[in-house]
N, C-alpha and C. Protein backbone atom coordinates (compact mmCIF):
# COMPACT_ATOMS: atom_id res chain seq x y z
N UNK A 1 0.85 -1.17 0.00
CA UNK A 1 0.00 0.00 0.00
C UNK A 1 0.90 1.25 0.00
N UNK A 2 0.75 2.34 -1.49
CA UNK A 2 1.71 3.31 -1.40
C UNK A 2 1.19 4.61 0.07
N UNK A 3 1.85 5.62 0.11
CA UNK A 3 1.45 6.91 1.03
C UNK A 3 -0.07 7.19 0.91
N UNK A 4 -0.15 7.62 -0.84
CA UNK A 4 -1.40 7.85 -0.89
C UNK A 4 -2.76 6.93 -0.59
N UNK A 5 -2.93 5.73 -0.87
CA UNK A 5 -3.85 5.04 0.15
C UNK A 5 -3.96 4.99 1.42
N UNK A 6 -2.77 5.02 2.27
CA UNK A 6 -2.85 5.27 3.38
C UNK A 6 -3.86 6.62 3.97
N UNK A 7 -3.11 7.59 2.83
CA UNK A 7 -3.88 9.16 3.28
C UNK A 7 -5.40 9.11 3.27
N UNK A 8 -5.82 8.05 2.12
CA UNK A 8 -7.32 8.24 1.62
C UNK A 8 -7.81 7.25 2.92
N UNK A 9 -7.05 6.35 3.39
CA UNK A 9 -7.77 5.20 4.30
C UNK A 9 -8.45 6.02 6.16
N UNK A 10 -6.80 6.73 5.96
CA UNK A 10 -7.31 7.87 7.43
C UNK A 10 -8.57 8.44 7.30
N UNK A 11 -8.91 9.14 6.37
CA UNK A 11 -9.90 9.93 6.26
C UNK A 11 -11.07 9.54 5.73
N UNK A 12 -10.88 8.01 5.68
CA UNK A 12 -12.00 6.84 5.47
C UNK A 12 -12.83 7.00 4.33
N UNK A 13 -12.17 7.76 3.14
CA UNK A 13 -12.08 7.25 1.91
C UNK A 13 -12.35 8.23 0.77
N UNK A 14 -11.78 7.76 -0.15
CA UNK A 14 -11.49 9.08 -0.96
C UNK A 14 -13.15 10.62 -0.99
N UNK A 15 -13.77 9.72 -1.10
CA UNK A 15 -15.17 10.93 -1.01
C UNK A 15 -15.15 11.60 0.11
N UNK A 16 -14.75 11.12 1.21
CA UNK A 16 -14.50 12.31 2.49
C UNK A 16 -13.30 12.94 2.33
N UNK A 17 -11.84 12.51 2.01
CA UNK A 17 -11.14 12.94 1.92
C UNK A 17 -10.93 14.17 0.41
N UNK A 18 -12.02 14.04 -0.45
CA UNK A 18 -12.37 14.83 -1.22
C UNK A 18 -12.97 16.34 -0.76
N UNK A 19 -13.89 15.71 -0.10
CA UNK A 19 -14.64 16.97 0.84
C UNK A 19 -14.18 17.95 1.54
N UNK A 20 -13.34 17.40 2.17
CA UNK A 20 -12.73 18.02 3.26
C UNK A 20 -11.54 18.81 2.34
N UNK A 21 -10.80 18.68 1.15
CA UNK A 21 -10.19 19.74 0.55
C UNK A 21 -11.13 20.13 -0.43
N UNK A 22 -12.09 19.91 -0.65
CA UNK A 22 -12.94 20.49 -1.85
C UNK A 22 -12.67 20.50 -2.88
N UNK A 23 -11.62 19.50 -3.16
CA UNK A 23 -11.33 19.00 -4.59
C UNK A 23 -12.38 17.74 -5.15
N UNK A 24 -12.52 17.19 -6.25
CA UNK A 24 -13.01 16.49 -7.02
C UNK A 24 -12.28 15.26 -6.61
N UNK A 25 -13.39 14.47 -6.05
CA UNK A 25 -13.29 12.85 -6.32
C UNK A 25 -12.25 12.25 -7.00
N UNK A 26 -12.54 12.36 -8.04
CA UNK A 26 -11.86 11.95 -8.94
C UNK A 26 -10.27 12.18 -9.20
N UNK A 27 -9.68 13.69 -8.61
CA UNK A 27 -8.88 13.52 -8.60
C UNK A 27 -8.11 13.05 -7.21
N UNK A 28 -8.60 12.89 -6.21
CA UNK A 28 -8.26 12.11 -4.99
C UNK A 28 -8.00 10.46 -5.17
N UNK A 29 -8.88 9.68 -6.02
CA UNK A 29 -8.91 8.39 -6.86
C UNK A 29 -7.97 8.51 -7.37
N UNK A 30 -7.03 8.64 -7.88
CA UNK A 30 -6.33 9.02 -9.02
C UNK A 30 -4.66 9.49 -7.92
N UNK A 31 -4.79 9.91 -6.87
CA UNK A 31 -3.54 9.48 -6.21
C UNK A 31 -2.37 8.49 -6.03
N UNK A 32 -3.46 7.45 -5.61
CA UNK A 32 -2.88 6.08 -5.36
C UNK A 32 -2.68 5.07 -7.11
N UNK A 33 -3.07 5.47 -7.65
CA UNK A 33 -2.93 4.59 -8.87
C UNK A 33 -2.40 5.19 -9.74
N UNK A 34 -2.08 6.45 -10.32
CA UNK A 34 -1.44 7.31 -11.15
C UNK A 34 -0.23 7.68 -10.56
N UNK A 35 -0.51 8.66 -9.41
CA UNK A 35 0.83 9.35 -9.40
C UNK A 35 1.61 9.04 -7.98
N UNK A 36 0.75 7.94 -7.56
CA UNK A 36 1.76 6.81 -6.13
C UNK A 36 1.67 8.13 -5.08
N UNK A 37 1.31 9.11 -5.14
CA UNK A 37 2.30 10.20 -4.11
C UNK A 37 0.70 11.01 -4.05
N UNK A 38 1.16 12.10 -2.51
CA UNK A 38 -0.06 12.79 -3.06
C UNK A 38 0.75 14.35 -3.26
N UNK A 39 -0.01 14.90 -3.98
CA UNK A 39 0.76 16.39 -4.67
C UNK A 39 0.83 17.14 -3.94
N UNK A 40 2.18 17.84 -3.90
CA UNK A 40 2.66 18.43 -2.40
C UNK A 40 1.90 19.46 -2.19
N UNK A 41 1.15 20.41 -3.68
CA UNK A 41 0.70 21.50 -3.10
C UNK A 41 -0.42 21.51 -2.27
N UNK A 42 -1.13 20.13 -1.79
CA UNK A 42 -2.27 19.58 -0.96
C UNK A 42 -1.78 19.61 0.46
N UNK A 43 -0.79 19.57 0.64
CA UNK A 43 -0.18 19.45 2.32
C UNK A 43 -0.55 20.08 2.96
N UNK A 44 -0.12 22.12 3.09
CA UNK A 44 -0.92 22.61 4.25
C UNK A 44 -2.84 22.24 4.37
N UNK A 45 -3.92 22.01 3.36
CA UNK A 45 -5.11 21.48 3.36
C UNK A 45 -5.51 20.85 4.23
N UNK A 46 -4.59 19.57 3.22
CA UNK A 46 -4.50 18.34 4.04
C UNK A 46 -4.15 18.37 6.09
N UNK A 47 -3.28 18.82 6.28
CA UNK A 47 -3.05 19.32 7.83
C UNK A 47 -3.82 19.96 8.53
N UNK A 48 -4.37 21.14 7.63
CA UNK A 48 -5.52 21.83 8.35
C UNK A 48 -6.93 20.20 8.60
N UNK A 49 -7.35 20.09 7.30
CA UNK A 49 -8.31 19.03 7.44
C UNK A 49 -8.51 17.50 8.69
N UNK A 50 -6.65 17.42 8.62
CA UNK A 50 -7.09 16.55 9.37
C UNK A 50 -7.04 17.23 11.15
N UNK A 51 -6.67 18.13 11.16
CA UNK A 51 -6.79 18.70 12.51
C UNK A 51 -8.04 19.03 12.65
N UNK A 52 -9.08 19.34 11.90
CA UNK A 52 -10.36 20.29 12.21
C UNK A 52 -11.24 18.41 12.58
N UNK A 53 -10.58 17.44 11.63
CA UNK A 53 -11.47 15.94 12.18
C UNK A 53 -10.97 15.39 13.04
N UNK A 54 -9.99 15.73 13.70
CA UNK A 54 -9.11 14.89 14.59
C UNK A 54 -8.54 13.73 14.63
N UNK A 55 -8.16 13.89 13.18
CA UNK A 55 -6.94 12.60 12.34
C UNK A 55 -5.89 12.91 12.97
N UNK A 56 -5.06 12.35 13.86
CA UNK A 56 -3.39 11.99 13.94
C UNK A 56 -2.85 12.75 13.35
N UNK A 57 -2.73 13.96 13.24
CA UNK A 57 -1.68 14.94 12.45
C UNK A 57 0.08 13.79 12.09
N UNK A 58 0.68 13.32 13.41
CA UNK A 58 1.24 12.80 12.83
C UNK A 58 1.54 11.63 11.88
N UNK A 59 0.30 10.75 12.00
CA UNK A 59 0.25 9.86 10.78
C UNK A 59 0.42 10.37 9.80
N UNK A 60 -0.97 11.60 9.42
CA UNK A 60 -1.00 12.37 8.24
C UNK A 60 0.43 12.66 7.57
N UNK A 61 1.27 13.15 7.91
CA UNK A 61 2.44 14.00 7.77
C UNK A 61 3.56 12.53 7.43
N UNK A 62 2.84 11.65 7.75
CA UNK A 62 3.92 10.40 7.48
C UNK A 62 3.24 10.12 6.01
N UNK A 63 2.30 10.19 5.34
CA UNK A 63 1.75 9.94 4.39
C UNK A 63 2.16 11.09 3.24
N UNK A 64 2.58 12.20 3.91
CA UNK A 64 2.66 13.55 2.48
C UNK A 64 4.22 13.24 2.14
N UNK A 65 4.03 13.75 1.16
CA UNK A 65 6.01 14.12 0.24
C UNK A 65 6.12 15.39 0.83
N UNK A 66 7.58 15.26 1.45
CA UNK A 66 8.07 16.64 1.72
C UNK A 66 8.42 17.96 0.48
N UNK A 67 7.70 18.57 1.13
CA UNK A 67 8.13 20.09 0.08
C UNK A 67 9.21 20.27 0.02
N UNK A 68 10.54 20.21 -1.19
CA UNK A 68 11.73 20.71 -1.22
C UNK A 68 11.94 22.19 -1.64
N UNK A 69 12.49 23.12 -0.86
CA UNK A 69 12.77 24.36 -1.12
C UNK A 69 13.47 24.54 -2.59
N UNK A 70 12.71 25.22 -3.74
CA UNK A 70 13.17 25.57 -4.40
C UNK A 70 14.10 26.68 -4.78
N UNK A 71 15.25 27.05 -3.91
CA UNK A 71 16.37 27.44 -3.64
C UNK A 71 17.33 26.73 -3.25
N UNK A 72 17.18 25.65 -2.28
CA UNK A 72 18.37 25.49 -1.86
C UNK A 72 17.96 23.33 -1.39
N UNK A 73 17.19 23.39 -2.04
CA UNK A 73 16.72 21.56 -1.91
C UNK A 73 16.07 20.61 -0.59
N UNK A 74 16.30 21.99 0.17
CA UNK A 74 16.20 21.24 1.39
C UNK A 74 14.81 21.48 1.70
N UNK A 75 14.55 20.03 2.58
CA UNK A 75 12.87 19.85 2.70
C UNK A 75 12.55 20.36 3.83
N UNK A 76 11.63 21.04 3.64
CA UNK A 76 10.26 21.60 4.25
C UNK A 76 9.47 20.85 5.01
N UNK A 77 9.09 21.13 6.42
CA UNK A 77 7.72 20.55 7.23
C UNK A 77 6.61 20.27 6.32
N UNK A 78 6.21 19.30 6.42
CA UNK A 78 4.65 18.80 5.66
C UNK A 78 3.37 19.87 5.16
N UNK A 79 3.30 20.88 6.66
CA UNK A 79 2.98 21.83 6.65
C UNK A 79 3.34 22.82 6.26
N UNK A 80 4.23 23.63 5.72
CA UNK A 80 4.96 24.67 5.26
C UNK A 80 4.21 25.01 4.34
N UNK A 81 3.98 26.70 4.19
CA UNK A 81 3.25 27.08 3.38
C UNK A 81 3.90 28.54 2.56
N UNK A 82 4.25 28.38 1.24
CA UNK A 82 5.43 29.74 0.79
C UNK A 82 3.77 31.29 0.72
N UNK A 83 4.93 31.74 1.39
CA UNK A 83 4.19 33.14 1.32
C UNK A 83 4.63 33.71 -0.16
N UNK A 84 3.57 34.42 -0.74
CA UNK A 84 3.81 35.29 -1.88
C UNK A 84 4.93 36.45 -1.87
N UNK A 85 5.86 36.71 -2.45
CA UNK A 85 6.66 37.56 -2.63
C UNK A 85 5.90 38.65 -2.71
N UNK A 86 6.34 39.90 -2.11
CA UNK A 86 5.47 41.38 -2.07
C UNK A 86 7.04 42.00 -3.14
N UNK A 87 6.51 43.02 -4.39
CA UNK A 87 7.28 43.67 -5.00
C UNK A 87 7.29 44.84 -4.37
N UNK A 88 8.37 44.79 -4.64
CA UNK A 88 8.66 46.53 -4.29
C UNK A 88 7.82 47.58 -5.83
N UNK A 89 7.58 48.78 -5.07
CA UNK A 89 7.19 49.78 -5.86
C UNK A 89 7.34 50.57 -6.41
């Protein structure tokens, strides 16, 4: 069983675990059999979600791909969330 079934099994199955990020079914299905992993930009969601149901945050976080900093490679908390760059004026 890859990460991503695990993730869908916590949250007792892809249609809840759909809900709860408000993404489409279908592409929650489509985790575990396509792309083995679940897509990192789902992580902070995912963390919020399972804290508001009272899923094991740390299971959860054993199930996500770490975010690698695109500067310098090094991985990121499960949770980590990049703030938008503010331009100068």
């Amino acid at each position: 069983m890859n990460k991503a079934s695990r993730l869908i099994l916590l949250f007792g199955g892809p249609t809840k675990l759909s809900a709860a990020l408000g993404i489409d079914v279908s592409a929650v299905s489509r985790w575990p059999v396509r792309e083995k992993k679940v897509p990192v930009h789902h992580n902070p969601a995912i963390i919020e979600a399972a804290r508001s149901l009272g899923i094991p945050v740390d299971k959860v976080e054993a199930c996500l791909q770490p975010y690698v900093c695109p500067s310098c490679d090094r991985p990121m908390p499960a949770g980590f969330k990049l703030k938008p760059r503010v331009r100068g004026v």
